[in-house]
PDB file of N, CA and C in Angstrom:
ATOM      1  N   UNK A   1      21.950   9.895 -47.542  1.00  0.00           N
ATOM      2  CA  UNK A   1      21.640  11.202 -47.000  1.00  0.00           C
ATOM      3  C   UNK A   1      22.954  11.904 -46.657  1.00  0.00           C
ATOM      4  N   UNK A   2      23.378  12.853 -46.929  1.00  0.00           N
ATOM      5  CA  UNK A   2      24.556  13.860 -46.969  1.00  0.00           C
ATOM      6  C   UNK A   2      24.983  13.922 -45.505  1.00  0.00           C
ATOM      7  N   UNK A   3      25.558  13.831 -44.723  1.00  0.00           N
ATOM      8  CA  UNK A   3      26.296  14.204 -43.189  1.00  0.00           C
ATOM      9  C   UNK A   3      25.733  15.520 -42.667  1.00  0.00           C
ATOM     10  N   UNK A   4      25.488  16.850 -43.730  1.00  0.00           N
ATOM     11  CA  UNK A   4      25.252  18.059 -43.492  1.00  0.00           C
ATOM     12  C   UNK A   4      23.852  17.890 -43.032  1.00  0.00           C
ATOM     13  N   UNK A   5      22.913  16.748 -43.400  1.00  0.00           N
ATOM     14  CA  UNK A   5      21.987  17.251 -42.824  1.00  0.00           C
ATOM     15  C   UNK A   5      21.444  17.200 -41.485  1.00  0.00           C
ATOM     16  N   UNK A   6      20.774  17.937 -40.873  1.00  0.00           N
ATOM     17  CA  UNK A   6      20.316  18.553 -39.451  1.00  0.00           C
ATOM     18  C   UNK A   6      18.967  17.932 -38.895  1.00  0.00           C
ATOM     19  N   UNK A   7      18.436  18.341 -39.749  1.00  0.00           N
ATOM     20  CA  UNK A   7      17.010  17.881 -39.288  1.00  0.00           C
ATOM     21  C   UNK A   7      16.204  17.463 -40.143  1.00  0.00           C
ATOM     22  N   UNK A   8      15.147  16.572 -40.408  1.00  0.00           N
ATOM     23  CA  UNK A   8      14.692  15.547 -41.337  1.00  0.00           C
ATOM     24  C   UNK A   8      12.955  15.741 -41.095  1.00  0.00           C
ATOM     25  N   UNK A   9      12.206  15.684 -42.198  1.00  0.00           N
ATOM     26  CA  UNK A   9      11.065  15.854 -41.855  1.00  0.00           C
ATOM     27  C   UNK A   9      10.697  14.286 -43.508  1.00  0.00           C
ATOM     28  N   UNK A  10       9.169  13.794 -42.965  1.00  0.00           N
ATOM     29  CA  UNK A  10       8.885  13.120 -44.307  1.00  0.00           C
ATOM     30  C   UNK A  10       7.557  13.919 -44.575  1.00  0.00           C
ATOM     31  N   UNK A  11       7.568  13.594 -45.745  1.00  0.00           N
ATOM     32  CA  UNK A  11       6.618  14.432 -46.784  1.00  0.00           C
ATOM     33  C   UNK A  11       5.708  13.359 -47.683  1.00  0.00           C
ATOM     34  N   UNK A  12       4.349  12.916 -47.417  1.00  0.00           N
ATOM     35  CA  UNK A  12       3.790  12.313 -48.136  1.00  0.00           C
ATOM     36  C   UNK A  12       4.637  10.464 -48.292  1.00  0.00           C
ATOM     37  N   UNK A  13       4.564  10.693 -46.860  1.00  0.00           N
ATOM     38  CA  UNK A  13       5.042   9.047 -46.708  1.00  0.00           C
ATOM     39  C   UNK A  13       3.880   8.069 -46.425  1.00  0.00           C
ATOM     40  N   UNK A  14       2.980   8.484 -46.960  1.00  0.00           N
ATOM     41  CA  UNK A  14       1.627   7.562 -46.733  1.00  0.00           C
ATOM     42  C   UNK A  14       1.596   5.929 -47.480  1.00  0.00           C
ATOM     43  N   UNK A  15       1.937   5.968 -48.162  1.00  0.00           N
ATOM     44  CA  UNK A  15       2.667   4.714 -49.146  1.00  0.00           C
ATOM     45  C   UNK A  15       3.346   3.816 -48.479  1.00  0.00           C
ATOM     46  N   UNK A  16       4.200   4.180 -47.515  1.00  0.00           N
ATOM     47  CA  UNK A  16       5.419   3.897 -46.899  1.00  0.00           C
ATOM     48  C   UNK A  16       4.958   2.507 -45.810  1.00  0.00           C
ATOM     49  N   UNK A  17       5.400   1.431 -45.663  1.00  0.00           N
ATOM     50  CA  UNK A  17       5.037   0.438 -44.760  1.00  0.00           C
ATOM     51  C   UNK A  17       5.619   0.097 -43.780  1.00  0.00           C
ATOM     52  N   UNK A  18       7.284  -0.305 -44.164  1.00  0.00           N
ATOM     53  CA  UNK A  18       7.932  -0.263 -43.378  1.00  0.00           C
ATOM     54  C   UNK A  18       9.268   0.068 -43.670  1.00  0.00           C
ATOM     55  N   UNK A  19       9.753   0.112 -42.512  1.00  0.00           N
ATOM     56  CA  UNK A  19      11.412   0.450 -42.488  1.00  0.00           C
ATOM     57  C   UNK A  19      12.152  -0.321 -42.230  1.00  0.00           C
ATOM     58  N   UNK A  20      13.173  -0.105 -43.470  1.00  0.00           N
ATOM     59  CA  UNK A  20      13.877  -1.439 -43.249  1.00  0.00           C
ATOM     60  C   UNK A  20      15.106  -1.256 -42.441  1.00  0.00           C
ATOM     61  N   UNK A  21      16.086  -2.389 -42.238  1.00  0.00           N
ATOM     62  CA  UNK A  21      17.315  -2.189 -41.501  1.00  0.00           C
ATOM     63  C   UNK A  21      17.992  -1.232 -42.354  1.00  0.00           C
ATOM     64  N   UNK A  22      18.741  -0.773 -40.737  1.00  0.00           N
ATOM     65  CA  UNK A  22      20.233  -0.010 -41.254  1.00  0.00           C
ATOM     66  C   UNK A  22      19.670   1.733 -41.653  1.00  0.00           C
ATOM     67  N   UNK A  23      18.533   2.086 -40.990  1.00  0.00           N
ATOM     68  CA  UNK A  23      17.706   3.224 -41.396  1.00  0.00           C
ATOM     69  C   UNK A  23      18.278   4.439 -40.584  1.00  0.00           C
ATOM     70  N   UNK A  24      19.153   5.566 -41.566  1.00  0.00           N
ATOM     71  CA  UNK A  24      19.930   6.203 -40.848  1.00  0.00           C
ATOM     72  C   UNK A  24      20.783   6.287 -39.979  1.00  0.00           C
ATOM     73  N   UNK A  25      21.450   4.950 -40.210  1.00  0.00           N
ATOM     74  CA  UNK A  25      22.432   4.794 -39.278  1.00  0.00           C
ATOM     75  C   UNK A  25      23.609   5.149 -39.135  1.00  0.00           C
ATOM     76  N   UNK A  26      24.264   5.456 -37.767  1.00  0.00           N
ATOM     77  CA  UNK A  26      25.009   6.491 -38.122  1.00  0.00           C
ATOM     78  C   UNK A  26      25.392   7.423 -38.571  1.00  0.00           C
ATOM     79  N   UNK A  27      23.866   8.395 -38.652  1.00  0.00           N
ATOM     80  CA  UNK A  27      24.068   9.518 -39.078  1.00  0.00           C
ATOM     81  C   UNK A  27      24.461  10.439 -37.768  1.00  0.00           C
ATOM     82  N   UNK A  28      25.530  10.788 -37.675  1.00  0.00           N
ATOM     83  CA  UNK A  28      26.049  11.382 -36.220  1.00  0.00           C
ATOM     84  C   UNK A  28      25.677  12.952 -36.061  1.00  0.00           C
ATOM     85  N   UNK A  29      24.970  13.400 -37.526  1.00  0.00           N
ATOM     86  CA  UNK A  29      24.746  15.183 -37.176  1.00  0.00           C
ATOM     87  C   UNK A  29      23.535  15.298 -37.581  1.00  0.00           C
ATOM     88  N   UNK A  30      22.486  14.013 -37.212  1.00  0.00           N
ATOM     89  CA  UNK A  30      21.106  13.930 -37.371  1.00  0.00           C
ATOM     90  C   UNK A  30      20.614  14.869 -36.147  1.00  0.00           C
ATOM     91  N   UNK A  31      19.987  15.887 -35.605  1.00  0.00           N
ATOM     92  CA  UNK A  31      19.039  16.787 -34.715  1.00  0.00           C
ATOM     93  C   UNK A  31      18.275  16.133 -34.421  1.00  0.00           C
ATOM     94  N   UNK A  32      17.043  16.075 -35.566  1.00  0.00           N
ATOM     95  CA  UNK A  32      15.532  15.561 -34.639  1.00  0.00           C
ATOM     96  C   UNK A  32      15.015  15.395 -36.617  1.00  0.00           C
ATOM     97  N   UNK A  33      14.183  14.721 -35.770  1.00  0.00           N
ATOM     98  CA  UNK A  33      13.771  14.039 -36.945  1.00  0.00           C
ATOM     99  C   UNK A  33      11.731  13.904 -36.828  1.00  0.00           C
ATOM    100  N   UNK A  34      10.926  14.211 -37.806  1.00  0.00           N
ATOM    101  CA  UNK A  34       9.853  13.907 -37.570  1.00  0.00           C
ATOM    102  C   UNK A  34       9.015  13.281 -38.966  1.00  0.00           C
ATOM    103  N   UNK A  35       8.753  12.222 -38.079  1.00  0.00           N
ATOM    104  CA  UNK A  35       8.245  10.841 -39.007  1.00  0.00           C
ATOM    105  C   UNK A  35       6.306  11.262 -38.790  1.00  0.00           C
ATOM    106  N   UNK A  36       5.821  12.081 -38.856  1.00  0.00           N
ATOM    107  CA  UNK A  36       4.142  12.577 -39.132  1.00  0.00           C
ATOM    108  C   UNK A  36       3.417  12.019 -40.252  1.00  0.00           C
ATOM    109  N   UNK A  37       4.442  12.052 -41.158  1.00  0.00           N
ATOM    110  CA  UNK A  37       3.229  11.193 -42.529  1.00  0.00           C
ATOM    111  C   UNK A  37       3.417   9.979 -43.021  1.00  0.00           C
ATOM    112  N   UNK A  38       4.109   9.417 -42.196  1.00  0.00           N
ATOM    113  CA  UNK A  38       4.435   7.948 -42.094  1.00  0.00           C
ATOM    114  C   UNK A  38       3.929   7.107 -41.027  1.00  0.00           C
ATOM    115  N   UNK A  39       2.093   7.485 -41.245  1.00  0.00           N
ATOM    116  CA  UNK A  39       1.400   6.815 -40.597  1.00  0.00           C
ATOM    117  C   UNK A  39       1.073   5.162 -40.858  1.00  0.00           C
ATOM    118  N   UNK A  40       1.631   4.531 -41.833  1.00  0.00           N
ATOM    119  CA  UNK A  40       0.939   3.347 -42.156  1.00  0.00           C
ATOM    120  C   UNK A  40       1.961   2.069 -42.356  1.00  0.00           C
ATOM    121  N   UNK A  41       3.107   2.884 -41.768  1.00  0.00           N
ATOM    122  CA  UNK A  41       4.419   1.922 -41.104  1.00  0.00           C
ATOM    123  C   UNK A  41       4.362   0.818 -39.753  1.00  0.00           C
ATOM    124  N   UNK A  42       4.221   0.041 -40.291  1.00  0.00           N
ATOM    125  CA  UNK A  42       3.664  -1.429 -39.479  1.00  0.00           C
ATOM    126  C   UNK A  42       5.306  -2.362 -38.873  1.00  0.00           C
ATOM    127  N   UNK A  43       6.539  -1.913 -39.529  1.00  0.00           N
ATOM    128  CA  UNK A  43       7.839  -2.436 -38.448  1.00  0.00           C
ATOM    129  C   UNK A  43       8.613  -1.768 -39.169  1.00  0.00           C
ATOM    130  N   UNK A  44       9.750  -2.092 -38.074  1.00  0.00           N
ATOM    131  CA  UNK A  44      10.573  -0.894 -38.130  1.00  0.00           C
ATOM    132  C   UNK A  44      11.724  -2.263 -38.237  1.00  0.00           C
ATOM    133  N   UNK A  45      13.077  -2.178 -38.586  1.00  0.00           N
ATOM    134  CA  UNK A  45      13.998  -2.806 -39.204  1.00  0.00           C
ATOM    135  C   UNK A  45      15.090  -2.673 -38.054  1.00  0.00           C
ATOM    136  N   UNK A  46      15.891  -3.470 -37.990  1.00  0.00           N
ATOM    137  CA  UNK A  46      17.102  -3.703 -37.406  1.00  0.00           C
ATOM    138  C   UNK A  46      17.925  -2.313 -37.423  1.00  0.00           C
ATOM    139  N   UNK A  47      18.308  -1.683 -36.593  1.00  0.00           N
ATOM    140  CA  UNK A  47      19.558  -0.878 -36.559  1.00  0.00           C
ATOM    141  C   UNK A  47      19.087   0.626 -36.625  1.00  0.00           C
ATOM    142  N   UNK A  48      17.373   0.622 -36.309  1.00  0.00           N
ATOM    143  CA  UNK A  48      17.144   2.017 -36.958  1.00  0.00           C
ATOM    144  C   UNK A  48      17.480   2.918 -35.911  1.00  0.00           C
ATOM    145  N   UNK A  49      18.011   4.297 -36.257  1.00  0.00           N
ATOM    146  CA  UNK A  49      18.647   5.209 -36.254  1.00  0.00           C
ATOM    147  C   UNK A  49      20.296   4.947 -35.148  1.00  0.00           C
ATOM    148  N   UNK A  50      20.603   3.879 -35.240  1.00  0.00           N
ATOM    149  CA  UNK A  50      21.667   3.140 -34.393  1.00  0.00           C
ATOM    150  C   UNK A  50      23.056   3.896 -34.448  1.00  0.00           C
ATOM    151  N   UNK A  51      23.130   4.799 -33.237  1.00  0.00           N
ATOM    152  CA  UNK A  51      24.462   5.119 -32.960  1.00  0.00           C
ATOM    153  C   UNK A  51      24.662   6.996 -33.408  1.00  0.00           C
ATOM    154  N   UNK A  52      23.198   7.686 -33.832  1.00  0.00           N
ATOM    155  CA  UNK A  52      22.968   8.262 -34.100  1.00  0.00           C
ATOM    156  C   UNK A  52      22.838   9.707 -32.586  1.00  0.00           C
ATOM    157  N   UNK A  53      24.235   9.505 -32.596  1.00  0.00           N
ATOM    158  CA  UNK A  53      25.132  10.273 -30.874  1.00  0.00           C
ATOM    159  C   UNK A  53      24.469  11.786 -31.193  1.00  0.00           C
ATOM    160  N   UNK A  54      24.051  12.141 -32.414  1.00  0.00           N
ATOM    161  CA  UNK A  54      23.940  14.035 -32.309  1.00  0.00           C
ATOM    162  C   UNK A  54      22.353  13.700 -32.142  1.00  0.00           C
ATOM    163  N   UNK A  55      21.554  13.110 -31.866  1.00  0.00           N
ATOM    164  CA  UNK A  55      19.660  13.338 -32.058  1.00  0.00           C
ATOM    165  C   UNK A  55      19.016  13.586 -30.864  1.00  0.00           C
ATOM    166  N   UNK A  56      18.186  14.441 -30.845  1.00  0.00           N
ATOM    167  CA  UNK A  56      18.239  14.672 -29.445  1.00  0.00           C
ATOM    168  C   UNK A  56      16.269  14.756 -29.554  1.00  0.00           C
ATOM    169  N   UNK A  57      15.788  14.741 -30.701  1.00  0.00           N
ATOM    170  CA  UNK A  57      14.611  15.022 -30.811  1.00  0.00           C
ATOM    171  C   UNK A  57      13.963  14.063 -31.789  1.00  0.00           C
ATOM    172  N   UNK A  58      13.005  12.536 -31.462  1.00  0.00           N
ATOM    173  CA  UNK A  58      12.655  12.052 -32.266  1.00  0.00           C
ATOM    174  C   UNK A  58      10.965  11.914 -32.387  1.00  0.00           C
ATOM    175  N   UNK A  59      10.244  12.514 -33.330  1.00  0.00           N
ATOM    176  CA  UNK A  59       8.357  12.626 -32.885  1.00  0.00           C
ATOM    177  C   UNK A  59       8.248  11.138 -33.884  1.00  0.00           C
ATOM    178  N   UNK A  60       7.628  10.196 -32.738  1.00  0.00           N
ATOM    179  CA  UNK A  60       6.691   8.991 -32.999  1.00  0.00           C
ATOM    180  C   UNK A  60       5.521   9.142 -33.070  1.00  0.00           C
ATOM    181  N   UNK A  61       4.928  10.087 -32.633  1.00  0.00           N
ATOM    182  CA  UNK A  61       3.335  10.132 -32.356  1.00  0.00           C
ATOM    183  C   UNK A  61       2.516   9.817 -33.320  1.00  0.00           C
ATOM    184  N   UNK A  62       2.863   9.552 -34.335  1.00  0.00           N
ATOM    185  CA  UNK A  62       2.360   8.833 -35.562  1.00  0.00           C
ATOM    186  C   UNK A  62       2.259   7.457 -36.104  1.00  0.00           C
ATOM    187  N   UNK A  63       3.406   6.605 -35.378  1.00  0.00           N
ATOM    188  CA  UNK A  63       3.362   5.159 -35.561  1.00  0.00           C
ATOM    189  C   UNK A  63       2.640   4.753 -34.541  1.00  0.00           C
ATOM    190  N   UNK A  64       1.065   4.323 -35.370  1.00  0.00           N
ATOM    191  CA  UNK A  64       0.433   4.203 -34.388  1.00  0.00           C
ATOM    192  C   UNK A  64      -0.245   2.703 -35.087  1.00  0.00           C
ATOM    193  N   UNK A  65       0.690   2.468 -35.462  1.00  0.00           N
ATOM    194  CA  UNK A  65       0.330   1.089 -36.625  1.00  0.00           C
ATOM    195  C   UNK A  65       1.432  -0.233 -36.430  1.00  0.00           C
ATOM    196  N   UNK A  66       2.714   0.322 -35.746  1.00  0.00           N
ATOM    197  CA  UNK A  66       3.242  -0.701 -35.553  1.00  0.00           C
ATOM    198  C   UNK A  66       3.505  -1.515 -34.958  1.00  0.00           C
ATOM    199  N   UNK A  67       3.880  -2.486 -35.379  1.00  0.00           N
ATOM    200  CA  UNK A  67       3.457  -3.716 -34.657  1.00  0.00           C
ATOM    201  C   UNK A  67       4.992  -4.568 -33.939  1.00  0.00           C
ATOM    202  N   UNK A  68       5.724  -4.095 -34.692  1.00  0.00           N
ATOM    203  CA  UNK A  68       7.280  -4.877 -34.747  1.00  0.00           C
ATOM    204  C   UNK A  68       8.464  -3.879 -34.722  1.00  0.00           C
ATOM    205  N   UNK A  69       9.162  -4.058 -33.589  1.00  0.00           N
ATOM    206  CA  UNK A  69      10.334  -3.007 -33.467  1.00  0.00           C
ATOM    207  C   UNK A  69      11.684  -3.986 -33.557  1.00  0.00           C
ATOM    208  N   UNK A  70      12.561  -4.324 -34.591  1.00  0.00           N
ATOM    209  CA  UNK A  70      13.376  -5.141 -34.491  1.00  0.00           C
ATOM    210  C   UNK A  70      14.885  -4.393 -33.466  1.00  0.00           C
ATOM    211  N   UNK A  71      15.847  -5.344 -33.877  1.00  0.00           N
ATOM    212  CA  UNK A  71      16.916  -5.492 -32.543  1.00  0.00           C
ATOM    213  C   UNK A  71      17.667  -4.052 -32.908  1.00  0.00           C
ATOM    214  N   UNK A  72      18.012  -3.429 -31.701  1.00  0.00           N
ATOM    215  CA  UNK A  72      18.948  -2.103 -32.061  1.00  0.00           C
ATOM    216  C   UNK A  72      18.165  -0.919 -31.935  1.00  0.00           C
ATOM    217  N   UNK A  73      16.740  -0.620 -31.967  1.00  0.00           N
ATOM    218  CA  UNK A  73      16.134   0.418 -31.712  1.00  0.00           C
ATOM    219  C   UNK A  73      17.129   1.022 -31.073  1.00  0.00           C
ATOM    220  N   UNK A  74      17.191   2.547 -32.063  1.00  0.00           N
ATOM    221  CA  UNK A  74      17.954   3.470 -31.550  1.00  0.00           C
ATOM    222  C   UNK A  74      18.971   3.389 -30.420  1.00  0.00           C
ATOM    223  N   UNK A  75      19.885   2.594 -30.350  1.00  0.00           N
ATOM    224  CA  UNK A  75      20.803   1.837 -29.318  1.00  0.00           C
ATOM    225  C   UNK A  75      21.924   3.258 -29.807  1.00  0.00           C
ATOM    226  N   UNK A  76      22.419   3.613 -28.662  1.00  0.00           N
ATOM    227  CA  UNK A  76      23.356   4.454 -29.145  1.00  0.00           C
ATOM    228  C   UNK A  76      23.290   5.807 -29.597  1.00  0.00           C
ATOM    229  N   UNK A  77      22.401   6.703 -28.961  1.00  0.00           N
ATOM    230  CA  UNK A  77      21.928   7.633 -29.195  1.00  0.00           C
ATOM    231  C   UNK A  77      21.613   8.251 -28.126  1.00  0.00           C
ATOM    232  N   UNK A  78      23.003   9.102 -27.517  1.00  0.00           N
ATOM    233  CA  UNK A  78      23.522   9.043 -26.469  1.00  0.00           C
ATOM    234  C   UNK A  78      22.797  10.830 -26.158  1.00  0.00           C
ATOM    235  N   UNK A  79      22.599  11.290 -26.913  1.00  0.00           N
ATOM    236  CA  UNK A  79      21.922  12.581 -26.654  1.00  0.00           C
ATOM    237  C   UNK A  79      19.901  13.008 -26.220  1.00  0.00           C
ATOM    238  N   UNK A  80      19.762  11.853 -27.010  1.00  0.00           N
ATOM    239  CA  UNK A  80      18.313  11.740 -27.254  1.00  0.00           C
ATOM    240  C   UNK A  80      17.974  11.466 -24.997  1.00  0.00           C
ATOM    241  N   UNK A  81      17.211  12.351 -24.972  1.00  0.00           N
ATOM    242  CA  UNK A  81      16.737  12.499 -23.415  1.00  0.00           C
ATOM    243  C   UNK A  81      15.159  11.973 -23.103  1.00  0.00           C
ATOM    244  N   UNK A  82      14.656  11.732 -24.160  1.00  0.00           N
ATOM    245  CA  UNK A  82      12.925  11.549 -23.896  1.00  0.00           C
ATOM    246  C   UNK A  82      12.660  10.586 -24.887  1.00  0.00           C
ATOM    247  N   UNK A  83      11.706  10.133 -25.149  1.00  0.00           N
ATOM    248  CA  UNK A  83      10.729   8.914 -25.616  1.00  0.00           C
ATOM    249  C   UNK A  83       9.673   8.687 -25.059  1.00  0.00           C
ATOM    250  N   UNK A  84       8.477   9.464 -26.016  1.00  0.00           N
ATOM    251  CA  UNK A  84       7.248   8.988 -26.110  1.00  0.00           C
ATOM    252  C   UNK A  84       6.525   7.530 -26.796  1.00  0.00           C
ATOM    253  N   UNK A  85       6.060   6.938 -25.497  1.00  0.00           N
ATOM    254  CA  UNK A  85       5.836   5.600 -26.267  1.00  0.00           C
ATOM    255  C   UNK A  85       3.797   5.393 -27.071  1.00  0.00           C
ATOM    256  N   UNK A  86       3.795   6.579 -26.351  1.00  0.00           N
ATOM    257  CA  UNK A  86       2.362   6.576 -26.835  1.00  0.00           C
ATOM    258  C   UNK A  86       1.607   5.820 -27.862  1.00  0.00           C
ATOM    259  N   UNK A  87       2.284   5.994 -28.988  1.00  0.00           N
ATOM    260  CA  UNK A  87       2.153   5.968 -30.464  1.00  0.00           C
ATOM    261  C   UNK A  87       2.115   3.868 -30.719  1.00  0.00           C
ATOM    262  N   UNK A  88       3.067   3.529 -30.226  1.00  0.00           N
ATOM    263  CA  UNK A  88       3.466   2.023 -30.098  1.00  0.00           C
ATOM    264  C   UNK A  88       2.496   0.620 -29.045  1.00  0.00           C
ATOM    265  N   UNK A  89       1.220   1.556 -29.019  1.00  0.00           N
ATOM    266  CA  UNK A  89      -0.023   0.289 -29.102  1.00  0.00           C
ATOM    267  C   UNK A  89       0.122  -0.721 -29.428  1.00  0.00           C
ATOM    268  N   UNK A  90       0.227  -0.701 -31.003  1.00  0.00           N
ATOM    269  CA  UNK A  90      -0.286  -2.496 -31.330  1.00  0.00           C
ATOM    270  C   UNK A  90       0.786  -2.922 -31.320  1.00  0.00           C
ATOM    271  N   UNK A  91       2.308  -2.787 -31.089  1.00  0.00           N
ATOM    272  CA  UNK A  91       3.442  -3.435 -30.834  1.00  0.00           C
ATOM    273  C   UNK A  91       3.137  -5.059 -30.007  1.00  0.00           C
ATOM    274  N   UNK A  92       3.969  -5.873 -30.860  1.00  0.00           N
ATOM    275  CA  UNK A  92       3.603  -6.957 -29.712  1.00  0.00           C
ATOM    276  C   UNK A  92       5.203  -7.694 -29.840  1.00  0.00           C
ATOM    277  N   UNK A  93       5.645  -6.857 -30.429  1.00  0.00           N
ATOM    278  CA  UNK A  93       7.506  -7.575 -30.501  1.00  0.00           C
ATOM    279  C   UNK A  93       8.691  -6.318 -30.279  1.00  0.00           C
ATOM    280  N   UNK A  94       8.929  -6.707 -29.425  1.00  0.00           N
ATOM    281  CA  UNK A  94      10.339  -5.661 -29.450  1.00  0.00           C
ATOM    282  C   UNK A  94      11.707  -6.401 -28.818  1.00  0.00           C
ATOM    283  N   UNK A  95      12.698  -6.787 -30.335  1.00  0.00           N
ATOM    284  CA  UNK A  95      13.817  -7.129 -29.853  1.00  0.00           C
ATOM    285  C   UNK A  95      14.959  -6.960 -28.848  1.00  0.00           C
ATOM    286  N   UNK A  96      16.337  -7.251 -29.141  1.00  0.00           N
ATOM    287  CA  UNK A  96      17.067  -6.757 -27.917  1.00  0.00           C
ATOM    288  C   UNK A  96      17.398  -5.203 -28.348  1.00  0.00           C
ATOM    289  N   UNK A  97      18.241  -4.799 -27.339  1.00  0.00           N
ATOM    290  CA  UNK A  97      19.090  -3.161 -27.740  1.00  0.00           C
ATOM    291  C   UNK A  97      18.357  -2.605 -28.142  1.00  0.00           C
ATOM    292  N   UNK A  98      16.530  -2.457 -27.487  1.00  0.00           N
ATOM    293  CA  UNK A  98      15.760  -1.487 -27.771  1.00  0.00           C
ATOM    294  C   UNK A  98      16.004  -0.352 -26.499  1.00  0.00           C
ATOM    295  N   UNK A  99      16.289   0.803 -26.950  1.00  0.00           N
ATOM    296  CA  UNK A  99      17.449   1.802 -26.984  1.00  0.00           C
ATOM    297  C   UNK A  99      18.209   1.811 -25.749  1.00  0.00           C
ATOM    298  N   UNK A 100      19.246   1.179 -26.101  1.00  0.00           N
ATOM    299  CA  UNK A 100      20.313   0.492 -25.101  1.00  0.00           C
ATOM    300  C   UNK A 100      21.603   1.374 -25.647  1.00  0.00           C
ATOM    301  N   UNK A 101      21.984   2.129 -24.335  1.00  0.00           N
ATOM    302  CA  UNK A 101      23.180   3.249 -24.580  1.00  0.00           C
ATOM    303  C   UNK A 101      22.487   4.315 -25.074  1.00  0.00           C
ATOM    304  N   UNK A 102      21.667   4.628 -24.452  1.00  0.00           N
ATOM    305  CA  UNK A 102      20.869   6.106 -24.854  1.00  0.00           C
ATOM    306  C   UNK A 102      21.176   6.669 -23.293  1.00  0.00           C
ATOM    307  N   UNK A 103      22.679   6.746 -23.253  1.00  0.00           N
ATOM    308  CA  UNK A 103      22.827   7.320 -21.648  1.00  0.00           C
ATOM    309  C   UNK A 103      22.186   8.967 -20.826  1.00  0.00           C
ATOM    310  N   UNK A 104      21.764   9.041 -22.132  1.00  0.00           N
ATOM    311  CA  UNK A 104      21.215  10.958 -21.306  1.00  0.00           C
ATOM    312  C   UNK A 104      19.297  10.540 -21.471  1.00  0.00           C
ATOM    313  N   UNK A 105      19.262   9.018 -21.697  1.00  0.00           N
ATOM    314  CA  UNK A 105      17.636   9.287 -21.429  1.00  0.00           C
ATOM    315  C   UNK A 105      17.256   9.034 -19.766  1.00  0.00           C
ATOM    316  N   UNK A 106      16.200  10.069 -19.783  1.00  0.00           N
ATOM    317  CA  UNK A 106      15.851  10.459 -18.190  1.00  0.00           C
ATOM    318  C   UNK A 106      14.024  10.064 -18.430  1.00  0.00           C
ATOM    319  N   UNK A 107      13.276   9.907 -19.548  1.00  0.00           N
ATOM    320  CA  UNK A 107      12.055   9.720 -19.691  1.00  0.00           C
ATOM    321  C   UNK A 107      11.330   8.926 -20.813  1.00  0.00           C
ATOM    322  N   UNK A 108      10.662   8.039 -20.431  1.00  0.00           N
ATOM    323  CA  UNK A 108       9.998   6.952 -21.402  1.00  0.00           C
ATOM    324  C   UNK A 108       8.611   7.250 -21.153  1.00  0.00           C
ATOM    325  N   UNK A 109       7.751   7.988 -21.827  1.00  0.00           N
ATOM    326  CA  UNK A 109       6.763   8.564 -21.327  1.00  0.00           C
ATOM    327  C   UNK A 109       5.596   7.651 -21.672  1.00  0.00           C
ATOM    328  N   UNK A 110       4.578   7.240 -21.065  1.00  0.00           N
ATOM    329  CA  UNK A 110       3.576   6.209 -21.764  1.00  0.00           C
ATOM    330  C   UNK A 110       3.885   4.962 -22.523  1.00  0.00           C
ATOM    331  N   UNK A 111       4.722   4.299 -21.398  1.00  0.00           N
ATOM    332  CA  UNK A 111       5.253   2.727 -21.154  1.00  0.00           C
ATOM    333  C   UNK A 111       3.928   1.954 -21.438  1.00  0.00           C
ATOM    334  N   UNK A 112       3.215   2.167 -20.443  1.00  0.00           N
ATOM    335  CA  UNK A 112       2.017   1.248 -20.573  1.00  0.00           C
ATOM    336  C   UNK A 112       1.356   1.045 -21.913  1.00  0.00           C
ATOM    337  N   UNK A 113       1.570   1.809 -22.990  1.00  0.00           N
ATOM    338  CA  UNK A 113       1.553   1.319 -24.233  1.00  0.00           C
ATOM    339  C   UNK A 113       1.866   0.237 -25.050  1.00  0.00           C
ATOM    340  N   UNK A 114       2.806  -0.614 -23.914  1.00  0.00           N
ATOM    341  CA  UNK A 114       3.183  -1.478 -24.538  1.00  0.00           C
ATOM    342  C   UNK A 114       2.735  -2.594 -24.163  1.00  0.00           C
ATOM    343  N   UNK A 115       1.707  -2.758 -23.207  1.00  0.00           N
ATOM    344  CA  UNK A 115       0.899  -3.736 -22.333  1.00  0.00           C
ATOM    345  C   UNK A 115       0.700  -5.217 -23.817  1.00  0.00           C
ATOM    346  N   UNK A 116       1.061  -4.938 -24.896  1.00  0.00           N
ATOM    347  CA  UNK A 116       0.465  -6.296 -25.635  1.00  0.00           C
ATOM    348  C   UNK A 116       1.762  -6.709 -25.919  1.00  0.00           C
ATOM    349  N   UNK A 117       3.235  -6.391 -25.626  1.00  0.00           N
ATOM    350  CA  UNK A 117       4.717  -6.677 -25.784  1.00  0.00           C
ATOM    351  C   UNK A 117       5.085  -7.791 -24.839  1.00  0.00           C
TER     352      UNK A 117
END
């Protein structure tokens, strides 16, 4: 993905299962990003969006399928201020450096979502 880009939308990611490691990482002039048609994504991979200092806007409200958040969740993503956990129900694994150094977050909204973790 090019450095120039800003903001990221998916399009007909219904196919899509999971994400693997190393998923946008370090993209430092990533904005916000919205993952809506990538409903049928069941884990998410090591390192995803890791270190990704420019994001300040990420919509989950759609992974409402996964089950597995590996190590590094968004660790380092020092702009990002909020996190909705709503979406992350059937989660029952979440590694370390799940988002660890996200120093401007002030809100984890609907924690109790994670009651099967």
């Amino acid at each position: 993905l090019p450095s120039s880009v800003r903001r990221l939308s998916f399009i007909n990611g219904s196919r899509c299962t999971a994400i693997g490691d190393d998923f946008l990482k370090e993209h430092r002039s990533l904005l916000s990003i919205d993952f809506s048609s990538l409903k049928n994504v069941t884990s998410i991979g090591s390192r995803f969006l890791f270190n990704c200092c420019s994001l300040s806007f990420v919509n989950f409200s759609f992974f409402t399928n996964v089950e597995r958040i590996s190590h590094s969740f968004m660790q380092g993503c020092s702009l990002l201020s909020h996190v909705d956990l709503v979406a992350f129900q059937k989660v029952t694994r979440i590694e370390n450096g799940f988002l660890f150094k996200c120093s401007s977050l002030k809100t984890l909204s609907n924690i109790t979502a994670l009651t099967n973790v």
